[in-house]
C-alpha atoms as a PDB file:
ATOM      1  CA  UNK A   1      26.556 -61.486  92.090  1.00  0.00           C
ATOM      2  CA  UNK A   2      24.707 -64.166  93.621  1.00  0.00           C
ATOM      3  CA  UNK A   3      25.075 -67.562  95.191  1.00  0.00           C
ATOM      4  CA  UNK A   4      27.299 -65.825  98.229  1.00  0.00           C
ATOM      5  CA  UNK A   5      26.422 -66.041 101.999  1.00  0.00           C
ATOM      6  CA  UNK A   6      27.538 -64.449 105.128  1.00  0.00           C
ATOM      7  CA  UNK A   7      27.174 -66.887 108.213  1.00  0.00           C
ATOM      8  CA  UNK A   8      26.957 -65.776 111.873  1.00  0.00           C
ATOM      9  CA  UNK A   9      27.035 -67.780 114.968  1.00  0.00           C
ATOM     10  CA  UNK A  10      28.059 -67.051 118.371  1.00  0.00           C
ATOM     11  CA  UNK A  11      29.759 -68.507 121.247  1.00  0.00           C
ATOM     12  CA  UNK A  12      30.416 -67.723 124.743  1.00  0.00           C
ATOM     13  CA  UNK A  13      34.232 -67.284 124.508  1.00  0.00           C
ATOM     14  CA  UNK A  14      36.576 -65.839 122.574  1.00  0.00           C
ATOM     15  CA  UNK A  15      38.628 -68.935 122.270  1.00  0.00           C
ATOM     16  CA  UNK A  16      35.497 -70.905 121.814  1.00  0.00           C
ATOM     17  CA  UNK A  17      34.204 -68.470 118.833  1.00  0.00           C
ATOM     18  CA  UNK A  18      38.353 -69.086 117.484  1.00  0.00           C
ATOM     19  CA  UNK A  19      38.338 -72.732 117.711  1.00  0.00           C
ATOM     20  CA  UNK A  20      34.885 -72.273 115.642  1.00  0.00           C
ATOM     21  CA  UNK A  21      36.270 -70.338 112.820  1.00  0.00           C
ATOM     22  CA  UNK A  22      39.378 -72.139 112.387  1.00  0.00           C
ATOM     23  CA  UNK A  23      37.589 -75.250 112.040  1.00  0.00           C
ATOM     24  CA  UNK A  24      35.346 -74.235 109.700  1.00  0.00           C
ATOM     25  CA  UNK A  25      38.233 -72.217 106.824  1.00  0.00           C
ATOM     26  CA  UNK A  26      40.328 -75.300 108.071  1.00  0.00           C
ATOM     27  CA  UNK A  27      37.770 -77.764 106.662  1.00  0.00           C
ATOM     28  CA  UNK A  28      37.438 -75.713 103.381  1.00  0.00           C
ATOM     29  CA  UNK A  29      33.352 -75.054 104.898  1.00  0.00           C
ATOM     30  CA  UNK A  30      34.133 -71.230 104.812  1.00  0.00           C
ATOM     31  CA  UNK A  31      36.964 -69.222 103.260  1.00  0.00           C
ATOM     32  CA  UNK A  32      37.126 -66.927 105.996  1.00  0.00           C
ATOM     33  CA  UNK A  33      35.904 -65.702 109.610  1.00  0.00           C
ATOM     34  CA  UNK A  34      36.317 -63.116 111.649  1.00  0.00           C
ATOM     35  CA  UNK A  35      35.644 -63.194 115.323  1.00  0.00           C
ATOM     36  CA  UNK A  36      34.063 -59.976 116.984  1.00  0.00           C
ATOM     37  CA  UNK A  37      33.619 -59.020 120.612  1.00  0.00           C
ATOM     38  CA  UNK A  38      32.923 -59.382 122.893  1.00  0.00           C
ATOM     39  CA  UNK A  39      29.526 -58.264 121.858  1.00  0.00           C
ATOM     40  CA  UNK A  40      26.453 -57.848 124.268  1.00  0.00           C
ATOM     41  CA  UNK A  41      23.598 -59.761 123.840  1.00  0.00           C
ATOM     42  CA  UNK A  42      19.956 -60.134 125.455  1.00  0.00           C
ATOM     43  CA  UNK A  43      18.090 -63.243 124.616  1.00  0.00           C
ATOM     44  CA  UNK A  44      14.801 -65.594 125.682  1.00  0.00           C
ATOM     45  CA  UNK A  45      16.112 -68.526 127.499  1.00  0.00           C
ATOM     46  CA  UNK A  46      14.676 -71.528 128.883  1.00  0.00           C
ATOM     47  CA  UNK A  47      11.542 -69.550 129.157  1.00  0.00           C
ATOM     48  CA  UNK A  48      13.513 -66.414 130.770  1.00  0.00           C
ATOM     49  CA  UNK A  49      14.900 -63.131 129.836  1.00  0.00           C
ATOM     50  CA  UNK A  50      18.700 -63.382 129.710  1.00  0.00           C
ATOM     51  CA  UNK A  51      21.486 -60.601 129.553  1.00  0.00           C
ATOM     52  CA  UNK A  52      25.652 -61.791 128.657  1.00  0.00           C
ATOM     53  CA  UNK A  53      28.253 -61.400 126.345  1.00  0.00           C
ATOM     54  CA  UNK A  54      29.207 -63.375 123.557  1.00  0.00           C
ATOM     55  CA  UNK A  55      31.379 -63.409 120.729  1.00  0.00           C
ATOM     56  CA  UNK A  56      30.310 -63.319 117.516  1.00  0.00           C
ATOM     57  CA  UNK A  57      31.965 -64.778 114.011  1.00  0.00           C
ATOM     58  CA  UNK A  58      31.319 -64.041 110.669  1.00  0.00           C
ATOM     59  CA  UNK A  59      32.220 -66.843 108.214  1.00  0.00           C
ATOM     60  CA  UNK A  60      31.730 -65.708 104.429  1.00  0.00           C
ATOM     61  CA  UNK A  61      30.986 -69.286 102.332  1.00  0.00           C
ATOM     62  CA  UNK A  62      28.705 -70.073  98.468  1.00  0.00           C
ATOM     63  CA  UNK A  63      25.444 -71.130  98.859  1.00  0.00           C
ATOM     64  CA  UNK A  64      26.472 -74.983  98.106  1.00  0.00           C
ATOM     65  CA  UNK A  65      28.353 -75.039 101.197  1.00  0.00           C
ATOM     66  CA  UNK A  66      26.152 -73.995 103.307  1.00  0.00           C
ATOM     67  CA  UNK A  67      24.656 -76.709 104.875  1.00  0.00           C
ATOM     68  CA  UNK A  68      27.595 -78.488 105.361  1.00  0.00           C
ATOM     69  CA  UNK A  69      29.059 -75.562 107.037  1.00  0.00           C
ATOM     70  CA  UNK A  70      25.687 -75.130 109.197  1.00  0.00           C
ATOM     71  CA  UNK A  71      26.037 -78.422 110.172  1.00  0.00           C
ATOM     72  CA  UNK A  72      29.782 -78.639 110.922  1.00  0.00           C
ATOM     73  CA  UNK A  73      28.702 -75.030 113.423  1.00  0.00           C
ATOM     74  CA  UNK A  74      25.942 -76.928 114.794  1.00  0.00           C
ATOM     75  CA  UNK A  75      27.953 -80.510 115.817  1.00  0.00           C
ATOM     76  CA  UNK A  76      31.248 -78.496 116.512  1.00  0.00           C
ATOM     77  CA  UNK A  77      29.297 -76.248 119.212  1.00  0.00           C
ATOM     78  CA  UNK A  78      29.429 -76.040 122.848  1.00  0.00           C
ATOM     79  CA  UNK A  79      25.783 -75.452 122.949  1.00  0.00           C
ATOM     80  CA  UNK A  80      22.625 -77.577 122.504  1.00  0.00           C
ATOM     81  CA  UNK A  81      21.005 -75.021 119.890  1.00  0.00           C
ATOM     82  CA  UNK A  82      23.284 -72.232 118.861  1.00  0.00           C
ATOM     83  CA  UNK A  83      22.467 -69.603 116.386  1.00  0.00           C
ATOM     84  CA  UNK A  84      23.598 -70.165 112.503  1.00  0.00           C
ATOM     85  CA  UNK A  85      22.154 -67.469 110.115  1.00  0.00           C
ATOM     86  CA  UNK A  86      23.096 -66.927 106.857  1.00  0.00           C
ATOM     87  CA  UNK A  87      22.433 -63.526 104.743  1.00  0.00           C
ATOM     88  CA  UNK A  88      23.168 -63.226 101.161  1.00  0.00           C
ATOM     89  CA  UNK A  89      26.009 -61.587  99.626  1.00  0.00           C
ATOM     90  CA  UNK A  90      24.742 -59.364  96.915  1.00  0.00           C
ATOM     91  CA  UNK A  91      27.662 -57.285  95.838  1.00  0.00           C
ATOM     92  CA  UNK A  92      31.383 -57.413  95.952  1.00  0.00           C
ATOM     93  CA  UNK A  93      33.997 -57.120  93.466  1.00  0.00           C
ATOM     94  CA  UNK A  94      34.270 -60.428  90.778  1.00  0.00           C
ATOM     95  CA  UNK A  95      38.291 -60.852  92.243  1.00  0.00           C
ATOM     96  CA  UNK A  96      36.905 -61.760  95.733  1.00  0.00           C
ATOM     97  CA  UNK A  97      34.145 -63.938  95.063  1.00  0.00           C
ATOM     98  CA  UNK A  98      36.214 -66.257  92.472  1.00  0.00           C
ATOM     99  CA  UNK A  99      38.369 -66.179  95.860  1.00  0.00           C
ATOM    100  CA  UNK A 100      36.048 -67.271  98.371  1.00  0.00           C
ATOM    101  CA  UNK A 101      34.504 -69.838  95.304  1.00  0.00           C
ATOM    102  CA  UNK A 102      38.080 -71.303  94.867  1.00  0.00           C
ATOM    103  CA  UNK A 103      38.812 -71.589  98.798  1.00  0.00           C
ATOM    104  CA  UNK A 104      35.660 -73.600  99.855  1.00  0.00           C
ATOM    105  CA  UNK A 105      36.148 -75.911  96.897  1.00  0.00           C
ATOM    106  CA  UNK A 106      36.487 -79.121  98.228  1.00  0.00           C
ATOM    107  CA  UNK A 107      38.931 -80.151  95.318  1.00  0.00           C
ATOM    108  CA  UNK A 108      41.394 -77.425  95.961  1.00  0.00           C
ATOM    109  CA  UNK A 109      44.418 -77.228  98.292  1.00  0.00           C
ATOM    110  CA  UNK A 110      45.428 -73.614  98.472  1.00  0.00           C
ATOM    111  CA  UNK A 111      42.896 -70.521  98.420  1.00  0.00           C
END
C-alpha cells in the first residue's frame, strides 16, 4: 500500500495538542489523531540547548492531503515554527486505508 502518511507535530499542552487534532479530523485534513504525553523532549533553541515536555499527536492522512493538513498545523499553531513530519505508511490492512481514504475526502460527510 502506498500513498499513506503518518503526521507528527507537537505542542506544549495537552489541551493545545487536543484543540490541534480535533481541528484537523474536524476539517476532514486527517482521519484520525491521537495525542501522546506528555513526552520529554530536548531541542536547539534560539541558539541554546533546551530541555521540556511536550505533547505529541499523531494524525494518519493520504499523501494528497498532506499539504493542506501541514499547512492547517502550521497556521493553527501556537508557535512560530512547529514541527510537522510526515512518514509513509507502508502496510496496513486494505479495510483501514479505504477508511482513512474515505474520511479525508473532502466530498464525503461521514467516515
Amino acid at each position: 500500500m502506498t500513498g499513506f502518511l503518518q503526521v507528527s507535530t507537537t505542542a506544549a499542552t495537552k489541551d493545545a495538542a487536543t484543540r490541534l487534532a480535533r481541528s484537523a479530523v474536524g476539517s476532514r485534513l486527517a482521519a484520525s489523531a491521537q495525542v501522546i504525553g506528555p513526552v520529554g523532549s530536548v531541542f536547539w533553541h534560539l541558539g541554546e540547548l533546551g530541555e521540556g515536555e511536550e505533547w505529541q499527536v499523531l494524525l494518519k492522512t493520504t499523501n494528497e492531503r498532506f499539504a493542506d493538513l501541514r499547512d492547517h498545523l502550521v497556521s493553527e499553531h501556537d508557535w512560530d515554527n512547529p514541527e510537522v513530519t510526515a512518514i509513509p505508511l507502508t502496510e496496513g490492512s486494505a479495510a483501514y486505508f479505504d477508511w482513512l481514504t474515505r474520511t479525508v475526502s473532502p466530498d464525503v460527510t461521514q467516515g
